[in-house]
C-alpha atoms as a PDB file:
ATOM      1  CA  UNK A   1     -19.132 -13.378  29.959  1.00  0.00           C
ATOM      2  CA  UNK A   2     -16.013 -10.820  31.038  1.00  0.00           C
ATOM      3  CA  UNK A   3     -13.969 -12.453  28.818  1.00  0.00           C
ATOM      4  CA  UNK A   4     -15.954 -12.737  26.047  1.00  0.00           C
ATOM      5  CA  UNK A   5     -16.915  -9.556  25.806  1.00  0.00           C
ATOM      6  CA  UNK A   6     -12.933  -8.264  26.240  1.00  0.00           C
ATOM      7  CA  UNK A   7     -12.362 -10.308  23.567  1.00  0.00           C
ATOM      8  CA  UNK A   8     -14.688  -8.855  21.386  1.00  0.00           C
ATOM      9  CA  UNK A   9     -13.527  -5.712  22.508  1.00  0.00           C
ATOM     10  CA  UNK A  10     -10.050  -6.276  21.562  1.00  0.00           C
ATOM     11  CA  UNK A  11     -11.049  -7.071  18.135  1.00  0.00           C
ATOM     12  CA  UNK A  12     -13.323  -4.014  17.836  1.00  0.00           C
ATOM     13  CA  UNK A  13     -10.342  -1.673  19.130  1.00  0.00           C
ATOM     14  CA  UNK A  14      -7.903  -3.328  16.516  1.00  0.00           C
ATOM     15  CA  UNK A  15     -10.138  -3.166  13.634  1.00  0.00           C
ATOM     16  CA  UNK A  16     -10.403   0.375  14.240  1.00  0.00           C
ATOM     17  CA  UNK A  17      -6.986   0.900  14.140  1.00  0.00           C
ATOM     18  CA  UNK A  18      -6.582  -0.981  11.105  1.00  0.00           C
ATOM     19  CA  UNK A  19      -9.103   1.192   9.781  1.00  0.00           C
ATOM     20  CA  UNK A  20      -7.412   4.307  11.013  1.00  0.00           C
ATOM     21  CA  UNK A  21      -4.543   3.374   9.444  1.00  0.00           C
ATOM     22  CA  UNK A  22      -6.232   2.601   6.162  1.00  0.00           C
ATOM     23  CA  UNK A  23      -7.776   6.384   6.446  1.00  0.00           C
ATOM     24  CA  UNK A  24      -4.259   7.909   7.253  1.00  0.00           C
ATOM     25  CA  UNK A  25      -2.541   6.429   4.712  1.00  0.00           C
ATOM     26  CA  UNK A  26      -5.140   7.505   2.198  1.00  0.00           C
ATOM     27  CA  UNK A  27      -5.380  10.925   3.494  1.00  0.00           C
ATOM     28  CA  UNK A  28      -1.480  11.453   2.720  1.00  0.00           C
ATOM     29  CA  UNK A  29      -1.897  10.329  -0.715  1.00  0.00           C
ATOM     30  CA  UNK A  30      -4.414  12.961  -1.065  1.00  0.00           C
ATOM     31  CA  UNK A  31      -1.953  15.493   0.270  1.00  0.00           C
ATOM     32  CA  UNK A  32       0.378  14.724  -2.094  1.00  0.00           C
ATOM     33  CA  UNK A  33      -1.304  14.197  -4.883  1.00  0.00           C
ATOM     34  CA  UNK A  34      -3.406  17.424  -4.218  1.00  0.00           C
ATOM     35  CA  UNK A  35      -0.184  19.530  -3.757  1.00  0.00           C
ATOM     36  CA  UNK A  36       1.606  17.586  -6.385  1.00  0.00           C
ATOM     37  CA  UNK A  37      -1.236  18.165  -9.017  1.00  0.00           C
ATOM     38  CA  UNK A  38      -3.779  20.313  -7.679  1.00  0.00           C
ATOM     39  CA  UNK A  39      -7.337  20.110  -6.361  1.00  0.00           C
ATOM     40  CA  UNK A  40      -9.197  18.910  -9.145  1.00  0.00           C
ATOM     41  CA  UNK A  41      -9.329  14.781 -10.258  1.00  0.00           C
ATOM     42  CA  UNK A  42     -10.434  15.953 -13.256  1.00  0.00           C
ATOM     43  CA  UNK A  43      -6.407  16.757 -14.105  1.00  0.00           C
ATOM     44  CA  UNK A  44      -5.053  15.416 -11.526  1.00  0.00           C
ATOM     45  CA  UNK A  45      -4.514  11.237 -12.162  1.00  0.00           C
ATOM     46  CA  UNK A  46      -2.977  10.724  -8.945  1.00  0.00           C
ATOM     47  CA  UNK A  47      -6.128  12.403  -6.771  1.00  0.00           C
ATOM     48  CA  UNK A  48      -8.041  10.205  -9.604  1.00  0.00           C
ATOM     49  CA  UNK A  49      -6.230   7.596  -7.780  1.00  0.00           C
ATOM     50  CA  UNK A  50      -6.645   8.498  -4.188  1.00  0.00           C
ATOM     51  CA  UNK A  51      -9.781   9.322  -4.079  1.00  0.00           C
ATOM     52  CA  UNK A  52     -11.260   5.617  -5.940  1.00  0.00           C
ATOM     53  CA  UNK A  53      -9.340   4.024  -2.897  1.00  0.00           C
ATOM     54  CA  UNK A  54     -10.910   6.237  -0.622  1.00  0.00           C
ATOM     55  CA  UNK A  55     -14.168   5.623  -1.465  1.00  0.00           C
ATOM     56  CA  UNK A  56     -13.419   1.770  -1.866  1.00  0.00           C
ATOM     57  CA  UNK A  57     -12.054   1.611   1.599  1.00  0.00           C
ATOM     58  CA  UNK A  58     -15.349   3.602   2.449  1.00  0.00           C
ATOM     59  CA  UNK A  59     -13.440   6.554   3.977  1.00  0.00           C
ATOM     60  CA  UNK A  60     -16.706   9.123   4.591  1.00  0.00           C
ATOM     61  CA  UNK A  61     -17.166  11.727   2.469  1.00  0.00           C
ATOM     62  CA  UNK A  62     -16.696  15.043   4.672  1.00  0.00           C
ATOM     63  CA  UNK A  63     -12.814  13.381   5.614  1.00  0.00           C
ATOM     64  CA  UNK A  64     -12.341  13.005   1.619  1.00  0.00           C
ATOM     65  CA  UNK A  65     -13.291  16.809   1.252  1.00  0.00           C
ATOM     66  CA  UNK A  66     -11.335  18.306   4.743  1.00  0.00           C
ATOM     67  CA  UNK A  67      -8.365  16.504   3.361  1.00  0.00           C
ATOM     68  CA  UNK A  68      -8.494  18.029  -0.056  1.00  0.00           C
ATOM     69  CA  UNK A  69      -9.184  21.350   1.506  1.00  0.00           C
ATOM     70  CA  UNK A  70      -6.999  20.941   4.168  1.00  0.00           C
ATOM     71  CA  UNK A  71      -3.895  19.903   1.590  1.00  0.00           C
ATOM     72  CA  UNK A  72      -5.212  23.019  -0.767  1.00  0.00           C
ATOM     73  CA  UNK A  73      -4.704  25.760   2.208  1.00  0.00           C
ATOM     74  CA  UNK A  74      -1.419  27.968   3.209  1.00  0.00           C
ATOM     75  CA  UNK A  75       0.805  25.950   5.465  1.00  0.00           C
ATOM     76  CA  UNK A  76      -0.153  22.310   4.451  1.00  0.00           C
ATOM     77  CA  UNK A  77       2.193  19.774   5.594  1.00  0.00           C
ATOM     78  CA  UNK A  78       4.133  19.288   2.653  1.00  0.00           C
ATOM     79  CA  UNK A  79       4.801  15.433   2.579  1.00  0.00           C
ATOM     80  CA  UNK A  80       7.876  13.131   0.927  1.00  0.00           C
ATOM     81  CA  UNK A  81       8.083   9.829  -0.044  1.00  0.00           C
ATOM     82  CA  UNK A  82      11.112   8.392   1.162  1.00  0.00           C
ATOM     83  CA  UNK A  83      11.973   4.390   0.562  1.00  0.00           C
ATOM     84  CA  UNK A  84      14.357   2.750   3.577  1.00  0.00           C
ATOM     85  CA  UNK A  85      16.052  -0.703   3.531  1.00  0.00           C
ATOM     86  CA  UNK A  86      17.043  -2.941   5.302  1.00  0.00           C
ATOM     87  CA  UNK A  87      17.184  -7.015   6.837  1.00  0.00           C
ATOM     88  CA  UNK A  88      14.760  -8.612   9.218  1.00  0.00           C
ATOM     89  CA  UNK A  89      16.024 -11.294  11.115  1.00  0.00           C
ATOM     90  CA  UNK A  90      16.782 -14.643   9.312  1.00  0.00           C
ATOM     91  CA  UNK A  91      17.526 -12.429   6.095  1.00  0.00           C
ATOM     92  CA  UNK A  92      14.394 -11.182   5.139  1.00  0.00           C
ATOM     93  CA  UNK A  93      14.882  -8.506   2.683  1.00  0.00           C
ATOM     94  CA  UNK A  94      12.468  -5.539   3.547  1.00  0.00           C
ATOM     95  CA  UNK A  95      11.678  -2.190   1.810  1.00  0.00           C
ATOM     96  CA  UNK A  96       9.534   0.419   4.176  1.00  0.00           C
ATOM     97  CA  UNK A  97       7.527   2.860   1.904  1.00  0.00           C
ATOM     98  CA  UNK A  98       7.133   6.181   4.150  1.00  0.00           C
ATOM     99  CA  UNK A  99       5.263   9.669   3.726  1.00  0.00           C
ATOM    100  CA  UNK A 100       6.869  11.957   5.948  1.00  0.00           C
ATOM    101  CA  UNK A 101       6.884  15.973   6.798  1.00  0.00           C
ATOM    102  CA  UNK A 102      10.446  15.174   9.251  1.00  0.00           C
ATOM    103  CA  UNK A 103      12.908  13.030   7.529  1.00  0.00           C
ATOM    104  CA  UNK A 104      14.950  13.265  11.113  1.00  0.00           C
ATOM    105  CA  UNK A 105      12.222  11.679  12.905  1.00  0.00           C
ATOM    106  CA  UNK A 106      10.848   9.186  10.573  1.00  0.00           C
ATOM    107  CA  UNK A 107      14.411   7.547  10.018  1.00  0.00           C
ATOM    108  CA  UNK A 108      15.473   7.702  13.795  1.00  0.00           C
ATOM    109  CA  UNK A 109      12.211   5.669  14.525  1.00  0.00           C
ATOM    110  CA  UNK A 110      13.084   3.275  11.469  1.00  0.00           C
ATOM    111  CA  UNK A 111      16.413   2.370  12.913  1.00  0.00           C
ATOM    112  CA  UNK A 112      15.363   2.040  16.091  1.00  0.00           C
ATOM    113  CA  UNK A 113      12.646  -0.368  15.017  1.00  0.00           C
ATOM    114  CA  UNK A 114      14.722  -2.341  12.950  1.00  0.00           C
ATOM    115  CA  UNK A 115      17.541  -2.568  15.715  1.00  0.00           C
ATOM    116  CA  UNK A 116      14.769  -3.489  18.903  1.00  0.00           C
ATOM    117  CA  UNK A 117      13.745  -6.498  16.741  1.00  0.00           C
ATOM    118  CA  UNK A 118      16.855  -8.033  15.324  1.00  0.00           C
ATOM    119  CA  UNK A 119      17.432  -6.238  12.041  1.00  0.00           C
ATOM    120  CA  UNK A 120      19.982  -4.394  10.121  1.00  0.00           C
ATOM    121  CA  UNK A 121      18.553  -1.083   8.174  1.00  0.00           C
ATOM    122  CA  UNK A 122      20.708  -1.124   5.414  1.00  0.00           C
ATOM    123  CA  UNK A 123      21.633   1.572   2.884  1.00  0.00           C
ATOM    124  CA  UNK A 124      19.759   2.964  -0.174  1.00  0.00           C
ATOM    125  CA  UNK A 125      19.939   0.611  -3.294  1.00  0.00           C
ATOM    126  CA  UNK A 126      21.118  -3.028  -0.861  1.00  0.00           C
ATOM    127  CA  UNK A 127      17.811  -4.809  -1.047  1.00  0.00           C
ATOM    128  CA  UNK A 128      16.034  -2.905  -3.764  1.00  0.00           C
ATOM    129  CA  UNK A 129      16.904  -4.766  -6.363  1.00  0.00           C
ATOM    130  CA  UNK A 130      15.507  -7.758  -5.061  1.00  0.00           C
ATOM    131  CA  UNK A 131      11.656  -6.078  -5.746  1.00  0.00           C
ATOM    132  CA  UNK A 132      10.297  -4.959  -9.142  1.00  0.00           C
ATOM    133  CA  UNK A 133       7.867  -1.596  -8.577  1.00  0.00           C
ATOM    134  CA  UNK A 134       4.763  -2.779 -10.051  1.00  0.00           C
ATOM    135  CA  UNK A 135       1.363  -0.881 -10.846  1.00  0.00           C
ATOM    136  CA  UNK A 136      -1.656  -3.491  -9.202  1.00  0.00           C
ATOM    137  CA  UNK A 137      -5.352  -3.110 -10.067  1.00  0.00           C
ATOM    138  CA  UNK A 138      -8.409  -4.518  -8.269  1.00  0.00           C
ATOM    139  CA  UNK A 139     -11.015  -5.836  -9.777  1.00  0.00           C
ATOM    140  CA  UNK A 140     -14.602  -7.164  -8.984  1.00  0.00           C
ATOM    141  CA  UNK A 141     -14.144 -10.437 -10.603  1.00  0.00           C
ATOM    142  CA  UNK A 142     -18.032 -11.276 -11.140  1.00  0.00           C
ATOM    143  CA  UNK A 143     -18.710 -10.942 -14.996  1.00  0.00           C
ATOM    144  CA  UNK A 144     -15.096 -11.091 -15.693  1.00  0.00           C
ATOM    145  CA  UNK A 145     -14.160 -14.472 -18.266  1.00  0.00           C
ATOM    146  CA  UNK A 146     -10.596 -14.634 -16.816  1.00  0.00           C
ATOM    147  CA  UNK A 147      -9.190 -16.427 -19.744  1.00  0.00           C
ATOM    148  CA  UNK A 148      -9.781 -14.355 -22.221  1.00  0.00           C
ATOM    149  CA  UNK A 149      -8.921 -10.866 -20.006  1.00  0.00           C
ATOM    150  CA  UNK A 150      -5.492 -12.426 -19.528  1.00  0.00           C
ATOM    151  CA  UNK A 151      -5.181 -12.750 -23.370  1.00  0.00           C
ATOM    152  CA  UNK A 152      -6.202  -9.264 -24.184  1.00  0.00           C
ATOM    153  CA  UNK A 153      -4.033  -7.394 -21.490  1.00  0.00           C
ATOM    154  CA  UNK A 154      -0.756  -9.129 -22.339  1.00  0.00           C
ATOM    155  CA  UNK A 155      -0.350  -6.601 -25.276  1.00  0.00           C
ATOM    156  CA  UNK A 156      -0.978  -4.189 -22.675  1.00  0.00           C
ATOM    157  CA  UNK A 157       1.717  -4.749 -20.445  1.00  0.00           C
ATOM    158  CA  UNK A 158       0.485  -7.461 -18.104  1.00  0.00           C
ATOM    159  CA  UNK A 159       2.787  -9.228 -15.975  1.00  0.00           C
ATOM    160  CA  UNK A 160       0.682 -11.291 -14.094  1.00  0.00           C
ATOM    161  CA  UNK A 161      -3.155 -11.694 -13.223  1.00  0.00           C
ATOM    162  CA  UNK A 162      -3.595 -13.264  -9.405  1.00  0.00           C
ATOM    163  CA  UNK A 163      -6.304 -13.946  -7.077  1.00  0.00           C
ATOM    164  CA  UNK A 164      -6.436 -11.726  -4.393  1.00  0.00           C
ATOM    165  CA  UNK A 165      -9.145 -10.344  -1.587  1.00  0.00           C
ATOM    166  CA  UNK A 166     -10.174  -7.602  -0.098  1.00  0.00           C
ATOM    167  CA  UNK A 167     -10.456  -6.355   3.296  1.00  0.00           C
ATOM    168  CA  UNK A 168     -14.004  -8.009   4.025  1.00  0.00           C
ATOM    169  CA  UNK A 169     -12.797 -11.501   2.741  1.00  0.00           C
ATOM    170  CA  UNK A 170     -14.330 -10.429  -0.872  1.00  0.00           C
ATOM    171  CA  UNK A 171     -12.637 -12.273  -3.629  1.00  0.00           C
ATOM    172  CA  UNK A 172     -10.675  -9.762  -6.255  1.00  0.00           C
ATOM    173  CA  UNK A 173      -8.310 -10.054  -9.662  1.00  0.00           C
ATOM    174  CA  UNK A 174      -5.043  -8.370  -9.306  1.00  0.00           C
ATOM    175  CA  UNK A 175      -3.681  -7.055 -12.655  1.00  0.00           C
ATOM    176  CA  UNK A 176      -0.609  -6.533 -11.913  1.00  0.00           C
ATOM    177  CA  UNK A 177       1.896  -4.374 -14.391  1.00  0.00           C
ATOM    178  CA  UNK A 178       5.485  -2.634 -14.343  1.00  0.00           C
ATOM    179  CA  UNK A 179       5.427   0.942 -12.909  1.00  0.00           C
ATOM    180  CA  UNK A 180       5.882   2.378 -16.654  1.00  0.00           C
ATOM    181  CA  UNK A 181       3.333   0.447 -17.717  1.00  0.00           C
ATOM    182  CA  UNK A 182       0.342   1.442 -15.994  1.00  0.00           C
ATOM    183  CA  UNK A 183      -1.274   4.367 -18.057  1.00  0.00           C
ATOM    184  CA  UNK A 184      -1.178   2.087 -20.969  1.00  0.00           C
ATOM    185  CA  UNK A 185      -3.202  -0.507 -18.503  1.00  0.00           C
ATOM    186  CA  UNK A 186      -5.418   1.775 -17.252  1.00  0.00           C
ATOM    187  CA  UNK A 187      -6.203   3.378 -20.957  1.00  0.00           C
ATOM    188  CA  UNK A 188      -6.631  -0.469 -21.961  1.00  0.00           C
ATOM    189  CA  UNK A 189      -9.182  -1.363 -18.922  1.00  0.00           C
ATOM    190  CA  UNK A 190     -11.225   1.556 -19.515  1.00  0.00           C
ATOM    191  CA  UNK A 191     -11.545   0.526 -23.109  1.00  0.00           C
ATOM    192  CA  UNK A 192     -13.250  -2.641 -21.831  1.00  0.00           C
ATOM    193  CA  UNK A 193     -15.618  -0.744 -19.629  1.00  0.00           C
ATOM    194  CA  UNK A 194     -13.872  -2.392 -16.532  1.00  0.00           C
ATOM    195  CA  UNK A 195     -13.365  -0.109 -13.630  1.00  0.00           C
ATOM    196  CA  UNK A 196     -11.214  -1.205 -10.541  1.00  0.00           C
ATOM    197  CA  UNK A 197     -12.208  -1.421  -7.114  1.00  0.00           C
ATOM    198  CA  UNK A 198      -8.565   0.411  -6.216  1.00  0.00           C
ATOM    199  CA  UNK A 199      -4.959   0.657  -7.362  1.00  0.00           C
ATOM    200  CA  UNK A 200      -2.036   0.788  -6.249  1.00  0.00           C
ATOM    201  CA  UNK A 201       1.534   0.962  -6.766  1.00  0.00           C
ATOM    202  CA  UNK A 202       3.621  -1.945  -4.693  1.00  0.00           C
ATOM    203  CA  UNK A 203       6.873  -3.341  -4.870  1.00  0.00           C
ATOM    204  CA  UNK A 204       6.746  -6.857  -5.522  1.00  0.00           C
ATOM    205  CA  UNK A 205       9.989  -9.337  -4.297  1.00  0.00           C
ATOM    206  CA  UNK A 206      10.932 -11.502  -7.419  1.00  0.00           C
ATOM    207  CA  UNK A 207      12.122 -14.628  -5.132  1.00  0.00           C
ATOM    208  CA  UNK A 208      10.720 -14.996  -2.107  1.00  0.00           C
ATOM    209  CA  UNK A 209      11.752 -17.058   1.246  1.00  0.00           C
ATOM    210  CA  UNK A 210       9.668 -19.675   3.120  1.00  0.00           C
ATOM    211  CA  UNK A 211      10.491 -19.561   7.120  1.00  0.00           C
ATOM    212  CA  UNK A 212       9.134 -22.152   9.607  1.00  0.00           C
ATOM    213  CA  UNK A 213       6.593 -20.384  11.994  1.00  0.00           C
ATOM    214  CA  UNK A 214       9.183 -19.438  14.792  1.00  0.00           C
ATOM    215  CA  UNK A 215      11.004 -17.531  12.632  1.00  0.00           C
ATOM    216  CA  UNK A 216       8.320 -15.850  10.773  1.00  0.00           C
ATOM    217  CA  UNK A 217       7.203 -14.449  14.124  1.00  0.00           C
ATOM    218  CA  UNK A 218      10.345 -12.732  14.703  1.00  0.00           C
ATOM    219  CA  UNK A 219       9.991 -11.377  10.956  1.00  0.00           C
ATOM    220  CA  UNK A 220       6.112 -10.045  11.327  1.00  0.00           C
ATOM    221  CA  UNK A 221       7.109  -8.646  14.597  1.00  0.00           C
ATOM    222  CA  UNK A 222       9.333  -5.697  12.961  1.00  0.00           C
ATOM    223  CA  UNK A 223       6.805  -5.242  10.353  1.00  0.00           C
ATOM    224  CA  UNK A 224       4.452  -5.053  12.699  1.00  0.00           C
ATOM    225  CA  UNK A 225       6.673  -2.045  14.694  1.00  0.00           C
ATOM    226  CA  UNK A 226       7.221  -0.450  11.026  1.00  0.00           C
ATOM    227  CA  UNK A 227       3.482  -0.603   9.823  1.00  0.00           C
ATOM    228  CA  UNK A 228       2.577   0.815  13.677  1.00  0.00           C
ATOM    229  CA  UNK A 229       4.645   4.497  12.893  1.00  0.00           C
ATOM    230  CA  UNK A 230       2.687   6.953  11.702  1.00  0.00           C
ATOM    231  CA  UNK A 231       4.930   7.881   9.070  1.00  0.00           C
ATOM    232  CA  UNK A 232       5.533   4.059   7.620  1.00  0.00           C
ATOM    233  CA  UNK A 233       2.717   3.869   4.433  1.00  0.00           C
ATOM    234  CA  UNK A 234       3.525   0.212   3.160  1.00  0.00           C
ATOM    235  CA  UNK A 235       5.926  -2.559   4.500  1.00  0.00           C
ATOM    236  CA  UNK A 236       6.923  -4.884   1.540  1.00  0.00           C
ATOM    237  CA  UNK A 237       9.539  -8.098   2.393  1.00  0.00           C
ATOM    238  CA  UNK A 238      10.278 -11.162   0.716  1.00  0.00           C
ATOM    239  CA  UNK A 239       8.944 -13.516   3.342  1.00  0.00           C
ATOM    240  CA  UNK A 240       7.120 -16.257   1.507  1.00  0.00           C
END
């Protein structure tokens, strides 16, 4: 029964965190977008943005509103996106997406997370090259004839339509387009009456490296440090 229920507990605790994370992350891309663009979605694409993967991640309401208000008032933190590099062990090419208010502290904590778990943080422009910055929509797939979606977006920009799932296990489509390309994409989907569940932009590796379980452990455990920083938004890598 006492471990049982501390294993359940466990689970409950790290779910929460997961979920704190997921709110954090969002409530910085309010804060930029909101300083970047202003207060209103209605002109403001990127808060467009934020605010559909807020309510997808089901991030309540009154948070949505104090972080639009708070990012609106005198002495916001002002935050900036800043991209590191670097190798994990066995190679691993990483890139670590951050939104930060203290450039001194959020790069001091990189380094010393990539040095405690066997990596090299590496200088701007050594592993970028090795990802392509891609726009990614979610979609409901139910009512969706893949086939013939595929055909009509490839005018549109598409690079590549995947299956994907959410955070509950839900099946999803990922449309997945270059950076430039995802107005035209968006413009295109909302011509079809098909709204996504979120977007995002990622940076997707264009090879990628298969490890044998030993050695992926080492790799997850530095992402794992990086993702744990508050500052760290995204951790991509081209570990198969």
């Amino acid at each position: 029964m006492g471990r049982a229920f501390e294993k359940r507990k466990s689970t409950i605790f790290a779910r929460m965190d997961r979920v704190g994370k997921i709110f954090a992350k969002i409530g910085k891309d309010i804060a930029i977008a909101v300083k970047a663009g202003g207060p209103s979605p209605d002109g403001n694409p990127a808060l467009r943005r934020a605010l559909q993967n807020a309510r997808a991640a089901n991030m309540p309401k009154d948070r949505i509103e104090n972080a639009i208000k708070k990012a609106s008032g005198q002495g916001a933190a002002a935050y900036e996106i800043v991209i590191y590099e670097g190798y994990a062990p066995h190679g691993i090419a990483l890139l670590v997406e951050t939104a930060t208010d203290n450039v001194t502290r959020t790069v001091a904590n990189v380094r010393h997370a990539f040095k405690a778990h066997g990596g090299n943080m590496g200088t701007t422009g050594s592993v970028a090259f090795m990802f392509q910055h891609q726009g990614v929509f979610r979609l409901e797939p139910s009512g969706i004839d893949r086939d013939s979606l595929e055909l009509e977006l490839i005018d549109h920009g598409l690079v590549a339509l995947d299956d994907g799932e959410g955070d509950k296990g839900e099946p999803l489509l990922l449309v997945r387009v270059a950076f430039a390309d995802f107005g035209t994409m968006q413009a295109a989907l909302d011509a079809r009456g098909i709204h996504a569940v979120s977007t995002a932009f990622e940076y997707v590796p264009q090879n990628v490296t298969e490890l044998p379980d030993d050695k992926t452990d080492e790799v997850l455990k530095l992402v794992a440090a990086l993702e744990s920083d508050d500052d760290v938004q995204n951790v991509y890598s081209t570990l198969a």
